[in-house]
N, C-alpha and C. Protein backbone atom coordinates (compact mmCIF):
# COMPACT_ATOMS: atom_id res chain seq x y z
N UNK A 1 0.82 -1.20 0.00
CA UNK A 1 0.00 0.00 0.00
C UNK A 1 0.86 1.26 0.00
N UNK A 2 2.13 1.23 0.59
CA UNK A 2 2.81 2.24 0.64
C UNK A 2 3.13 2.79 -0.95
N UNK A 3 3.82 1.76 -1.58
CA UNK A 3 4.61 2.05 -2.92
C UNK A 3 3.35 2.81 -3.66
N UNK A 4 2.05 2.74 -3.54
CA UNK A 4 0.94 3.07 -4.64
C UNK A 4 0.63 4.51 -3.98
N UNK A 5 0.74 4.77 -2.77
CA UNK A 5 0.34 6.49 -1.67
C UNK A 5 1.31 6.86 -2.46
N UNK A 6 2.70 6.42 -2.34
CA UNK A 6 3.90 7.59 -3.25
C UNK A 6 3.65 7.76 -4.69
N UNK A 7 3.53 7.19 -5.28
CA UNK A 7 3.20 7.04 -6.94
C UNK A 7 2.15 8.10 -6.86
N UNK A 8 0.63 7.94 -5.89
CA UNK A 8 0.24 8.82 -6.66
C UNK A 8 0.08 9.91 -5.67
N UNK A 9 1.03 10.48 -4.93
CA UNK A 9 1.18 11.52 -4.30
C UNK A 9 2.07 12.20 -5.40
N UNK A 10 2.94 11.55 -5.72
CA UNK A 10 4.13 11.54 -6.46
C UNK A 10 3.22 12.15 -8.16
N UNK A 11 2.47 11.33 -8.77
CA UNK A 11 2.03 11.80 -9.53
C UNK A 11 0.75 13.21 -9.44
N UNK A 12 0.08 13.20 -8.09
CA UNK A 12 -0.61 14.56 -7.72
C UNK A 12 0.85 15.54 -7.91
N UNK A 13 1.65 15.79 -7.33
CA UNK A 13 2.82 16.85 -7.32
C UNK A 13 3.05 17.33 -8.41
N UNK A 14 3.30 16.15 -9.16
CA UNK A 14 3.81 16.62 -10.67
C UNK A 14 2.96 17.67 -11.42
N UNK A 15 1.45 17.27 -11.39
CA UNK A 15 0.45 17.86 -12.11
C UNK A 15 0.41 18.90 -11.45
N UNK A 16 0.18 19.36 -9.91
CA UNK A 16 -0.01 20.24 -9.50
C UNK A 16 1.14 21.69 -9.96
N UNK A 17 2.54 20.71 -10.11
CA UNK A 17 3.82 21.77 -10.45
C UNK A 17 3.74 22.46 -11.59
N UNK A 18 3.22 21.04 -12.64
CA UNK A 18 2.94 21.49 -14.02
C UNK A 18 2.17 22.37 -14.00
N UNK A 19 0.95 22.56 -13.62
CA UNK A 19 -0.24 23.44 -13.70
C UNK A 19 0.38 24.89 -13.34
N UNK A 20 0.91 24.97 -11.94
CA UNK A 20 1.83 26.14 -11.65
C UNK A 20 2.23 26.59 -12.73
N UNK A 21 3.15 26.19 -13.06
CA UNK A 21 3.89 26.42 -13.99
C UNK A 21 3.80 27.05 -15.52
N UNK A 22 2.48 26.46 -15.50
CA UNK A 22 1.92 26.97 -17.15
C UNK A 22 1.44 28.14 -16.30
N UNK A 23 0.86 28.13 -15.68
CA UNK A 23 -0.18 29.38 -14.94
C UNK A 23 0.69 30.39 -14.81
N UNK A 24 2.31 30.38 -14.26
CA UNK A 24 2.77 31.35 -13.91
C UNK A 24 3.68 32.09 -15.41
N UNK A 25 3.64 30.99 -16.29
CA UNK A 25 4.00 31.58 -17.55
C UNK A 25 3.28 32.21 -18.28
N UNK A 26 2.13 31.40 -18.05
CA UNK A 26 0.74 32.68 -19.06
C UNK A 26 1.01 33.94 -18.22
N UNK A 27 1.02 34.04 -17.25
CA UNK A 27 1.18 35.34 -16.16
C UNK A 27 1.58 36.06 -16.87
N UNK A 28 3.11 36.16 -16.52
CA UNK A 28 4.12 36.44 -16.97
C UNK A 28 3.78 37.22 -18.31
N UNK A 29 3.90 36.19 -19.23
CA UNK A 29 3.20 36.38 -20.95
C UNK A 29 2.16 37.71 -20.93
N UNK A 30 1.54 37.57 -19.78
CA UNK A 30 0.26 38.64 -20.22
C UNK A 30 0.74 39.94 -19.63
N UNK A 31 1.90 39.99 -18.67
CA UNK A 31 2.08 41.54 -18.25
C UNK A 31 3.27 41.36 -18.99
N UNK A 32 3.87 41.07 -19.80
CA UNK A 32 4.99 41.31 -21.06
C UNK A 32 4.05 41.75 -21.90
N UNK A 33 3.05 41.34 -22.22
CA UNK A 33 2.41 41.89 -23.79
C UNK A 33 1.52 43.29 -23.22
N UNK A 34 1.40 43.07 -21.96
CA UNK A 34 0.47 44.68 -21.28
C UNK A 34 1.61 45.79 -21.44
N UNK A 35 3.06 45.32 -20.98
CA UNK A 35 4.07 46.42 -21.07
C UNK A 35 3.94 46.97 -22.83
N UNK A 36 4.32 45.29 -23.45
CA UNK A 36 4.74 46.28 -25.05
C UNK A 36 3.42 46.82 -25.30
N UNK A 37 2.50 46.56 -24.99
CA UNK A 37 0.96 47.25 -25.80
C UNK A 37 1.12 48.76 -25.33
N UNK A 38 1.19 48.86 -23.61
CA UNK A 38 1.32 50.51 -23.38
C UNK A 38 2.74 50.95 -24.07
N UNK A 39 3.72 50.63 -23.89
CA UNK A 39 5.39 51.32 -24.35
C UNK A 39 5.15 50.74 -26.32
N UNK A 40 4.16 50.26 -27.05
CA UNK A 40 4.95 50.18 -28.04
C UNK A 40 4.70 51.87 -28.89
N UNK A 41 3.89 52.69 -28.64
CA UNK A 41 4.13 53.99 -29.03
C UNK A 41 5.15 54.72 -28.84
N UNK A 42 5.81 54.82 -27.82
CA UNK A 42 7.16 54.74 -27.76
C UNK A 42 8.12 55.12 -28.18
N UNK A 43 7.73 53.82 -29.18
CA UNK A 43 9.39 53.57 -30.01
C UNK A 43 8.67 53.57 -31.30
N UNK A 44 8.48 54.52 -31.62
CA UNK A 44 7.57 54.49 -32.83
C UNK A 44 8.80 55.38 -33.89
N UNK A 45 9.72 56.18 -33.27
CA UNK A 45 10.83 57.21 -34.18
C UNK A 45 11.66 56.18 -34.73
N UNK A 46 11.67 55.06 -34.45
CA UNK A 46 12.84 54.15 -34.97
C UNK A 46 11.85 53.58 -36.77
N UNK A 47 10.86 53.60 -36.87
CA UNK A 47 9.84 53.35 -37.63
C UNK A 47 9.84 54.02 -38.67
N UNK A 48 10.52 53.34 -40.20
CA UNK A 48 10.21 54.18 -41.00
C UNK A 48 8.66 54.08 -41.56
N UNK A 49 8.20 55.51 -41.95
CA UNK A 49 7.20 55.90 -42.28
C UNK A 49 7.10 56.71 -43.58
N UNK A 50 6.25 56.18 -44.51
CA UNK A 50 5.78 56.81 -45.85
C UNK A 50 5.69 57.92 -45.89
N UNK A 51 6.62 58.63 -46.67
CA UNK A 51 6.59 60.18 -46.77
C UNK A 51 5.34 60.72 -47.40
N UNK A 52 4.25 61.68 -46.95
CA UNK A 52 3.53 62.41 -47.84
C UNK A 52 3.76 63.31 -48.49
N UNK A 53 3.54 62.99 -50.16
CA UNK A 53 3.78 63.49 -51.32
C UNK A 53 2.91 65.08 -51.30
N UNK A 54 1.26 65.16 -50.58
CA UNK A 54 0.81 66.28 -50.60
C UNK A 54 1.08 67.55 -49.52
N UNK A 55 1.93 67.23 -48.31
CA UNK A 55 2.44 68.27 -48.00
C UNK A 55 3.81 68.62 -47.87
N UNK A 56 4.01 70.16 -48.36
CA UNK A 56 5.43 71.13 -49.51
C UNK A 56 5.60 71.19 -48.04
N UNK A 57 5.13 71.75 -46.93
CA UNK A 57 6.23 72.29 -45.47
C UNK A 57 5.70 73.59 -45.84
N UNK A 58 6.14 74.32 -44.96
CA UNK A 58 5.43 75.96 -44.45
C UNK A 58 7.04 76.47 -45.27
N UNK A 59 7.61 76.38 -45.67
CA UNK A 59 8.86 76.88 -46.43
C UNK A 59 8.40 77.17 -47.94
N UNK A 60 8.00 76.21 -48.47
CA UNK A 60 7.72 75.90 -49.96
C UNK A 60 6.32 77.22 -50.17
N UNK A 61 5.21 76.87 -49.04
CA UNK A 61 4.62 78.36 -49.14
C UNK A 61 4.72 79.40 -48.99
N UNK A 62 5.85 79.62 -48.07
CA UNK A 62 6.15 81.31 -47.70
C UNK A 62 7.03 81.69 -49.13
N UNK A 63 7.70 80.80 -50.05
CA UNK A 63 8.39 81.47 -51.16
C UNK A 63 6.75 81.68 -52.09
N UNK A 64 5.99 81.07 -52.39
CA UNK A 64 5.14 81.60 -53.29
C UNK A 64 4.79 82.79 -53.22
């Protein structure tokens, strides 16, 4: 009777660790993706961006 209490004490632990474990990684996972969601505006200057063709700049009008 003993050898079968350890086995499945032994096998309760495991599952219980496992479960931890995923649980504390989704955690984790979800305040990593909360940081980049607020900070990814940010870093938005490193970003190239499509120049607009329709505005000359306040230069190009003050010569007209």
């Amino acid at each position: 009777m003993k050898k079968e209490v350890n086995i499945i004490l032994a096998g309760s632990l495991g599952i219980i660790l496992g479960i931890g474990l995923f649980g504390l990684r989704k955690f984790l996972k979800k305040k990593s993706q909360d940081y980049d969601d607020y900070y990814a505006d940010f870093h938005r200057h490193f970003v190239k961006q499509a120049k607009d063709d329709g505005n000359d700049g306040i230069e190009f009008l003050a010569v007209q």
